[in-house]
N, C-alpha and C. Protein backbone atom coordinates (compact mmCIF):
# COMPACT_ATOMS: atom_id res chain seq x y z
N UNK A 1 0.85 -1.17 0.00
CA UNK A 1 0.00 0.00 0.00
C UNK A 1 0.90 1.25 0.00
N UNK A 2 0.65 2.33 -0.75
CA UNK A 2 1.58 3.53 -0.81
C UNK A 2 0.84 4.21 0.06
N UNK A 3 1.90 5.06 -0.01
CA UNK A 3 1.55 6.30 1.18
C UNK A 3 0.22 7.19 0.35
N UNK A 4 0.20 7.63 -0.37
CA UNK A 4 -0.88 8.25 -0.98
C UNK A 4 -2.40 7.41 -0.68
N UNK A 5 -2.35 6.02 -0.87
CA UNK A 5 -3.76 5.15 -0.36
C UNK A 5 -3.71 5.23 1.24
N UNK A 6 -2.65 5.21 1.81
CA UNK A 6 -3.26 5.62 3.29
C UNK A 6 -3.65 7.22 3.57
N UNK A 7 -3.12 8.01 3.39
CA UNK A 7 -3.64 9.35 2.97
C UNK A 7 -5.10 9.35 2.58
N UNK A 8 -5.42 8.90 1.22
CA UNK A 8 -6.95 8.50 1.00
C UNK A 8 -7.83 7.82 2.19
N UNK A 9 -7.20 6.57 2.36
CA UNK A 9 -8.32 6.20 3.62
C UNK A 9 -8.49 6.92 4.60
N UNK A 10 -7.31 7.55 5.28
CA UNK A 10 -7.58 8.34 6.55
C UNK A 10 -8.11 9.83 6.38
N UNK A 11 -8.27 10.35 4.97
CA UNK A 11 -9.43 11.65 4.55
C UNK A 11 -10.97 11.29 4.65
N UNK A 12 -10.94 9.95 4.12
CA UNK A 12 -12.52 9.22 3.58
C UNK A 12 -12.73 8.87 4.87
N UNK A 13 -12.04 8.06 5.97
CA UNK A 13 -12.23 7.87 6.96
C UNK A 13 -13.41 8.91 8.22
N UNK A 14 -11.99 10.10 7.84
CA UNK A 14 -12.46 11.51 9.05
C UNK A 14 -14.07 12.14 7.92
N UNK A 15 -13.88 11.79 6.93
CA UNK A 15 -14.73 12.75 6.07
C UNK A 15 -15.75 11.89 4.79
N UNK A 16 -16.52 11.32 5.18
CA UNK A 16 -17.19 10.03 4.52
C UNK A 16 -17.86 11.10 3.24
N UNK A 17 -18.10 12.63 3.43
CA UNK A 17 -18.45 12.96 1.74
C UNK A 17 -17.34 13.74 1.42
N UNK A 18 -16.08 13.04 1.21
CA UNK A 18 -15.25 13.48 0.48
C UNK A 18 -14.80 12.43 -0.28
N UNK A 19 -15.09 11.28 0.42
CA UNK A 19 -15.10 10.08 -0.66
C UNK A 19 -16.12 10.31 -2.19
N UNK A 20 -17.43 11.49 -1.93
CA UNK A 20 -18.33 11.01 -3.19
C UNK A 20 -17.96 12.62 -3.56
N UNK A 21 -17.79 13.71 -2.73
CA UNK A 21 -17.11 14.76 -3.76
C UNK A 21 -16.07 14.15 -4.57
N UNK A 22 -15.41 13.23 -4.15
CA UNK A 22 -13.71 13.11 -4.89
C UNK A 22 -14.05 12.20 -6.19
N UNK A 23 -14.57 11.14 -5.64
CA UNK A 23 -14.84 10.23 -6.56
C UNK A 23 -16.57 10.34 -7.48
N UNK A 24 -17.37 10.49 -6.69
CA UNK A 24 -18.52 11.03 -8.03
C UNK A 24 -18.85 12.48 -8.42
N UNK A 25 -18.71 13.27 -9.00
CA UNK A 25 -18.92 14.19 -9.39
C UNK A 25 -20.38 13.79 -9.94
N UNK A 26 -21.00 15.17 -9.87
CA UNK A 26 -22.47 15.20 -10.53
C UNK A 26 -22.83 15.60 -11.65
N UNK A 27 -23.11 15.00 -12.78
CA UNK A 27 -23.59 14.98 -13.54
C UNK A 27 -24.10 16.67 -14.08
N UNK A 28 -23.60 17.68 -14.85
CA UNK A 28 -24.19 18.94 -15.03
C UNK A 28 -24.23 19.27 -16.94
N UNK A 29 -25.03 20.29 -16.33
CA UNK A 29 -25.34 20.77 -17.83
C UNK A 29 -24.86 22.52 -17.37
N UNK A 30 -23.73 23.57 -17.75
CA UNK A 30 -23.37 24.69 -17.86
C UNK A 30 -23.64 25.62 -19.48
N UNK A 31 -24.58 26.75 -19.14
CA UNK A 31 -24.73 27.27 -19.78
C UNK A 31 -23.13 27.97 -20.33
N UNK A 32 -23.16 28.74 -21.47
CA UNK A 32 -22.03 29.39 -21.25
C UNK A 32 -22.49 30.98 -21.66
N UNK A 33 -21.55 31.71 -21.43
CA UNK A 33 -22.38 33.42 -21.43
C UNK A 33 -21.61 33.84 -22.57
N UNK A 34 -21.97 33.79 -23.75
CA UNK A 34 -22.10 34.42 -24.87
C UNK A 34 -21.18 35.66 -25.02
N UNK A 35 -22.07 36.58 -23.84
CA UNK A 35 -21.86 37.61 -24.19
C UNK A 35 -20.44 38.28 -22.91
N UNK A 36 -19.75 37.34 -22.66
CA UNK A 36 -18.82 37.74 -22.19
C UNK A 36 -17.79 38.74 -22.54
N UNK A 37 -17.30 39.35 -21.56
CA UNK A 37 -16.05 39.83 -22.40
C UNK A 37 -14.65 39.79 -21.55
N UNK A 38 -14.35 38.83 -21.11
CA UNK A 38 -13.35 38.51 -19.80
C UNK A 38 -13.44 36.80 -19.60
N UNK A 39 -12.58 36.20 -18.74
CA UNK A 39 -12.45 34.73 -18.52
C UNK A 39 -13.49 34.44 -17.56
N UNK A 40 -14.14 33.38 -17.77
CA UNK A 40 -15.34 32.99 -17.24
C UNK A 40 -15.10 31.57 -16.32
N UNK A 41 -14.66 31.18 -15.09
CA UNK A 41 -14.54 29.95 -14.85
C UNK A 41 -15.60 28.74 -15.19
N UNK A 42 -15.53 27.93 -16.05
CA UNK A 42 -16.72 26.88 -16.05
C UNK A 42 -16.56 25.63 -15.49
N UNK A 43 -15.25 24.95 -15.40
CA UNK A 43 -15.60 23.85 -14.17
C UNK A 43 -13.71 24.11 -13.42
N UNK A 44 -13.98 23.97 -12.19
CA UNK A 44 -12.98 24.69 -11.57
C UNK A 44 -12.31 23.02 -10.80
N UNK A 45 -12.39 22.17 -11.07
CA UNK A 45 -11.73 20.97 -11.21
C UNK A 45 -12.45 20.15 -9.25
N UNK A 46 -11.90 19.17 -8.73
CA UNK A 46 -12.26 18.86 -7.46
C UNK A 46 -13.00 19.88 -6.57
N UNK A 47 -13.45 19.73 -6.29
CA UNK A 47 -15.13 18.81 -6.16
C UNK A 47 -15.66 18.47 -7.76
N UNK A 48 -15.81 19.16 -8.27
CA UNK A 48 -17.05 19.47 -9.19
C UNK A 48 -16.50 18.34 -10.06
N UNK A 49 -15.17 18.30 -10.26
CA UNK A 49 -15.11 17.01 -11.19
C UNK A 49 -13.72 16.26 -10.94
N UNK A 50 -13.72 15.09 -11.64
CA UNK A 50 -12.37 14.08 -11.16
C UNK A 50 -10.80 14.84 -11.11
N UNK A 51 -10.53 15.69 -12.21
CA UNK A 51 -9.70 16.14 -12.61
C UNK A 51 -9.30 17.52 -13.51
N UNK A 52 -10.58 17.19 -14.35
CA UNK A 52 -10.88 18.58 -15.13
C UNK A 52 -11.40 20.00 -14.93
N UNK A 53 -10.53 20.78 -15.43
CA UNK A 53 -10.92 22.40 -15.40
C UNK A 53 -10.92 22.50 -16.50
N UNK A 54 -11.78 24.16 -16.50
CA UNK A 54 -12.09 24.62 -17.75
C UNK A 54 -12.55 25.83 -17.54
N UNK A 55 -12.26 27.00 -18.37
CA UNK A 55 -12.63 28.43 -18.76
C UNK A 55 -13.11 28.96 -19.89
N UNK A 56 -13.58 29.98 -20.02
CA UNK A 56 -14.08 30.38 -21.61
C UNK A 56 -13.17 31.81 -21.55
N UNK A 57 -12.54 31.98 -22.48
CA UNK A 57 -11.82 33.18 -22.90
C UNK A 57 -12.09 33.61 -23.68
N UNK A 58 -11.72 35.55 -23.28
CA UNK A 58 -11.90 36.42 -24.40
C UNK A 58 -11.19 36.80 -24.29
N UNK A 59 -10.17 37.06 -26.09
CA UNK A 59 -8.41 37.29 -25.48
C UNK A 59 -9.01 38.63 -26.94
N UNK A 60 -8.85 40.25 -26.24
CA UNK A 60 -8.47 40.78 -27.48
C UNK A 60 -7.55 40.70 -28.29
N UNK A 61 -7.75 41.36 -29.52
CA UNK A 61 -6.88 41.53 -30.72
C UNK A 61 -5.14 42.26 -30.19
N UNK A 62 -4.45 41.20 -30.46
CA UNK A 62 -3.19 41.09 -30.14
C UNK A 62 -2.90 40.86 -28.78
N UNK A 63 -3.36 40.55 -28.33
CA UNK A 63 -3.04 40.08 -27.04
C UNK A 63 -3.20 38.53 -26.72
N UNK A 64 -2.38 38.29 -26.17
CA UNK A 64 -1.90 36.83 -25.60
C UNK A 64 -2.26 36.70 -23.97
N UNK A 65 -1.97 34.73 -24.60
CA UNK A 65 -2.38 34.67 -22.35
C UNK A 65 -1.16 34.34 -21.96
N UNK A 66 -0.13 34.53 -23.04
CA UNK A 66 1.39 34.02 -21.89
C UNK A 66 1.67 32.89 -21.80
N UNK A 67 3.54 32.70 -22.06
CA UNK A 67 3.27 31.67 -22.19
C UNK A 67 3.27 30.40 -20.68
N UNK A 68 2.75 29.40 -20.89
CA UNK A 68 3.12 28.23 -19.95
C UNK A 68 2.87 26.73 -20.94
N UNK A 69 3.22 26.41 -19.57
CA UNK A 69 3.36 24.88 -20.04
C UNK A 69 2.09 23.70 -19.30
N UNK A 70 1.31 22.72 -20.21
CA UNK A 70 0.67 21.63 -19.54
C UNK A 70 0.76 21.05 -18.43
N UNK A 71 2.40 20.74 -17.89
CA UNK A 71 2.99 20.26 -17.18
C UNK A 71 2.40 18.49 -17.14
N UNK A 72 2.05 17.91 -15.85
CA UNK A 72 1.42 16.64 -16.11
C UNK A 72 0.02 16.31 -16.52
N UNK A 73 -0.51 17.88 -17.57
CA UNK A 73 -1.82 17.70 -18.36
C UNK A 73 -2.01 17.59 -19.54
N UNK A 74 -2.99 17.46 -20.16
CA UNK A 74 -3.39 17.67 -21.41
C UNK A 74 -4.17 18.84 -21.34
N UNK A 75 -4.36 19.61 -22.56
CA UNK A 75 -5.55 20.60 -22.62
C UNK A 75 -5.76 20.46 -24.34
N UNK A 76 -7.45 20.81 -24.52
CA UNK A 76 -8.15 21.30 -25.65
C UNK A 76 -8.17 22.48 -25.70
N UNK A 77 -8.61 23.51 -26.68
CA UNK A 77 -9.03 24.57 -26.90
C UNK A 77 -10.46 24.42 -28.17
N UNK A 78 -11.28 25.07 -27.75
CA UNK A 78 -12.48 24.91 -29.12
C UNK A 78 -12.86 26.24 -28.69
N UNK A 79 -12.22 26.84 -30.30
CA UNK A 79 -12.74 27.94 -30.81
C UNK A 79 -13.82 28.56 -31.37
N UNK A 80 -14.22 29.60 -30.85
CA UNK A 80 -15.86 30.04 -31.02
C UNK A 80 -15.71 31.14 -32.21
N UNK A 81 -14.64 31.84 -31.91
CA UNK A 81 -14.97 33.10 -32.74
C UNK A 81 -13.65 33.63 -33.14
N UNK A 82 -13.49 34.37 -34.04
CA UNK A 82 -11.91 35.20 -33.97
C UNK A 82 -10.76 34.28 -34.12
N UNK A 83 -9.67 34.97 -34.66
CA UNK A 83 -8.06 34.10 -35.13
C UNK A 83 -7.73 34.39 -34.18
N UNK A 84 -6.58 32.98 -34.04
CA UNK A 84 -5.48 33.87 -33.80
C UNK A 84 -4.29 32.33 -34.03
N UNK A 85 -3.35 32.49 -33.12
CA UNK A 85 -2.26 31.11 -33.22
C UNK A 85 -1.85 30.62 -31.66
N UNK A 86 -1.96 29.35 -31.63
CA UNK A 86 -1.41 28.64 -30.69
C UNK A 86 -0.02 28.01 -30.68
N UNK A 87 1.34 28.90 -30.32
CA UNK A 87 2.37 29.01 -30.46
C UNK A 87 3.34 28.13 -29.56
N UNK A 88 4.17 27.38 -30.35
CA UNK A 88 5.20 26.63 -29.56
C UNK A 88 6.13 26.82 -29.63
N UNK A 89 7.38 26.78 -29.04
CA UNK A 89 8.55 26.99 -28.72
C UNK A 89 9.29 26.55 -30.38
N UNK A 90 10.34 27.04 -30.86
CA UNK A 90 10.84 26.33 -32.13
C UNK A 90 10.07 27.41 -33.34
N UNK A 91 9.01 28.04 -32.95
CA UNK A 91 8.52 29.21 -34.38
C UNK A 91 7.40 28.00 -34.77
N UNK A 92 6.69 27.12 -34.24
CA UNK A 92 5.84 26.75 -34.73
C UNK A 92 4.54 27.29 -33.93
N UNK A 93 3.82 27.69 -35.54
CA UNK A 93 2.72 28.53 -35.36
C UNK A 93 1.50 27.55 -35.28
N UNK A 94 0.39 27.43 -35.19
CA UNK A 94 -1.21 26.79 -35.37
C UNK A 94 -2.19 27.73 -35.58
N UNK A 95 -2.74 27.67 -36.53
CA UNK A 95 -3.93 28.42 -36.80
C UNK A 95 -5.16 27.81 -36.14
N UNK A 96 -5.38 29.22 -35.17
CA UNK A 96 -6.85 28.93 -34.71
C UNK A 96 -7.77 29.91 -35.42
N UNK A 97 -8.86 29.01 -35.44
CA UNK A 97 -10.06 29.66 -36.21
C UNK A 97 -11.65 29.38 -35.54
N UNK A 98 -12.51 29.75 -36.02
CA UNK A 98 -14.00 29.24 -35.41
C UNK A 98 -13.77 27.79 -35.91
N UNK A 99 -14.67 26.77 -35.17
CA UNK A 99 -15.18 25.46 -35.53
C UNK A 99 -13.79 24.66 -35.31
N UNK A 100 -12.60 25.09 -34.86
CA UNK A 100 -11.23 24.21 -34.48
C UNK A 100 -11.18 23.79 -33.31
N UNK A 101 -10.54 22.69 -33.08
CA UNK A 101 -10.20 21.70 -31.86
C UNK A 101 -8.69 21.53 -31.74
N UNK A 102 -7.92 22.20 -30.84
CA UNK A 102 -6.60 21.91 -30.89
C UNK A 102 -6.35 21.18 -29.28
N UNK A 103 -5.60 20.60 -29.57
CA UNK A 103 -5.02 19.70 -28.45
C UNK A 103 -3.71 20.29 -28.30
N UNK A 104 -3.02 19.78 -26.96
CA UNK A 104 -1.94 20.05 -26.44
C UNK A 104 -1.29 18.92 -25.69
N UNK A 105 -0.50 18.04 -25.63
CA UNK A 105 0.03 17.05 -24.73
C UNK A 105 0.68 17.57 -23.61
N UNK A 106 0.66 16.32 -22.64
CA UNK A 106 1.63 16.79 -21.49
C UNK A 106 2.77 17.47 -22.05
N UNK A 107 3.60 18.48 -21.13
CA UNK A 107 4.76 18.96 -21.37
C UNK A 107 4.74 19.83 -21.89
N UNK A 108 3.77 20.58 -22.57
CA UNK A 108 3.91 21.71 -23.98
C UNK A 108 3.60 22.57 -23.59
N UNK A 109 4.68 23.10 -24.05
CA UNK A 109 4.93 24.65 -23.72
C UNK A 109 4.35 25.34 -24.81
N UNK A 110 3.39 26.68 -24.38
CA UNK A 110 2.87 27.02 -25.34
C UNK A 110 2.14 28.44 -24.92
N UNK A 111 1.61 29.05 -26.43
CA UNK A 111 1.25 30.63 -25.94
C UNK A 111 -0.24 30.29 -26.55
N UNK A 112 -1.25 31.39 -26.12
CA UNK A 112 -2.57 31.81 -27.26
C UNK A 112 -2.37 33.36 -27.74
N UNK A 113 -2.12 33.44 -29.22
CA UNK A 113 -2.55 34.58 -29.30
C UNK A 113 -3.61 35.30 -30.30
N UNK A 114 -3.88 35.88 -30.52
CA UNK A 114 -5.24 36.68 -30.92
C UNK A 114 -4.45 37.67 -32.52
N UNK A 115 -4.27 37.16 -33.41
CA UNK A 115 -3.92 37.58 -34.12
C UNK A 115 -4.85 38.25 -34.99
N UNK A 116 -6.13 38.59 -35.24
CA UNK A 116 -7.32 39.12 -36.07
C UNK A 116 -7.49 40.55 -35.04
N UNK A 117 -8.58 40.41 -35.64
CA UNK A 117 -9.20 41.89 -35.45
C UNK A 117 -9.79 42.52 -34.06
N UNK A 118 -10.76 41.20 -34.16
CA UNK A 118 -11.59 40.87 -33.78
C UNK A 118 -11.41 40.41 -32.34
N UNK A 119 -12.10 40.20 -30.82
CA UNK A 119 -11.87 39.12 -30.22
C UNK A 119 -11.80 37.60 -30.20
N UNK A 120 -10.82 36.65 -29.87
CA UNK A 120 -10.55 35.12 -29.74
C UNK A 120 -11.43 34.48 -28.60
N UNK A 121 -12.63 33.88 -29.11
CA UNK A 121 -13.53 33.39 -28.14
C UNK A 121 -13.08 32.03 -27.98
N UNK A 122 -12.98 31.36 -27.07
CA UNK A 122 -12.49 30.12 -27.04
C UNK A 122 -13.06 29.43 -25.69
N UNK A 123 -13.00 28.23 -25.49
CA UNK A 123 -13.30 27.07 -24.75
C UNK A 123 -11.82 26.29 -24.08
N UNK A 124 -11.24 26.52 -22.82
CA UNK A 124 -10.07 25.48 -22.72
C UNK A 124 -10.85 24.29 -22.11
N UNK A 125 -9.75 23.39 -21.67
CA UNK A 125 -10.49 22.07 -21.03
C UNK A 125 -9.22 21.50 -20.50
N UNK A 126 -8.57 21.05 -19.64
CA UNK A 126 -7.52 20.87 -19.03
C UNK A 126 -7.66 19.43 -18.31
N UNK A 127 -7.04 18.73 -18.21
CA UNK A 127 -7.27 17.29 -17.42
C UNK A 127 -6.31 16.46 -16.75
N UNK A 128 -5.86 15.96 -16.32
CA UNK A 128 -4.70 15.39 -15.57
C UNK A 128 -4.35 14.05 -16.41
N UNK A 129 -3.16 14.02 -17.10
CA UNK A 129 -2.72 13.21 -17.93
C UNK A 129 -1.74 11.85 -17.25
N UNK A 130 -1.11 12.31 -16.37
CA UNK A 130 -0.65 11.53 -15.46
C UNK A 130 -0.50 11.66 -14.14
């Protein structure tokens, strides 16, 4: 038994609904607000779910969110509205556009930026990869 499973039992132990916050999350349906104009938290990871977070962004025209890295995650992005590029280390560019799904693997280092006119409406989704 590792130290992390005794850790678990003796939380679930002192705290019998942290066993079903941790392990069942509830089932939801989130609207999303359209008419935003700023980062919107939509699932903010434990409790609410096993592993996953997620935000909706509005990145104006030329502006970026900086860069970082996945670390031990994965993340999506699904684009709503507006260009721009999802930038990696090395000069490799990605075109984001409406109706795109870009992925990111553990480890990747990476920027968003807003290259159009317009605002970059987007969807992240973040998850624990290992």
């Amino acid at each position: 038994m590792t130290s992390r499973d005794n850790k678990w039992r003796w939380l679930t132990a002192l705290f019998p609904s942290f066993r079903h916050s941790i392990r069942n999350p509830v089932t939801k349906v989130i609207e999303l607000d359209l008419l935003a104009t700023d980062y919107v938290r939509i699932l903010g990871g434990s409790p609410e779910t096993v592993t996953m977070r997620s935000g909706s962004v509005v990145l104006l025209p030329s502006k970026d969110v900086g860069k970082h890295t996945t670390g031990n995650n994965e993340e999506a992005l699904v684009v709503f509205a507006g260009t721009g590029e999802l930038r990696l280390p090395g000069g490799t560019h990605l075109k984001l556009k409406p109706h795109v799904v870009a992925y990111c693997p553990p480890d990747t280092e990476h920027n968003i930026v807003n290259t159009g006119t317009e605002p970059l409406r987007y969807v992240y989704i973040v998850a624990k990869a290992r």
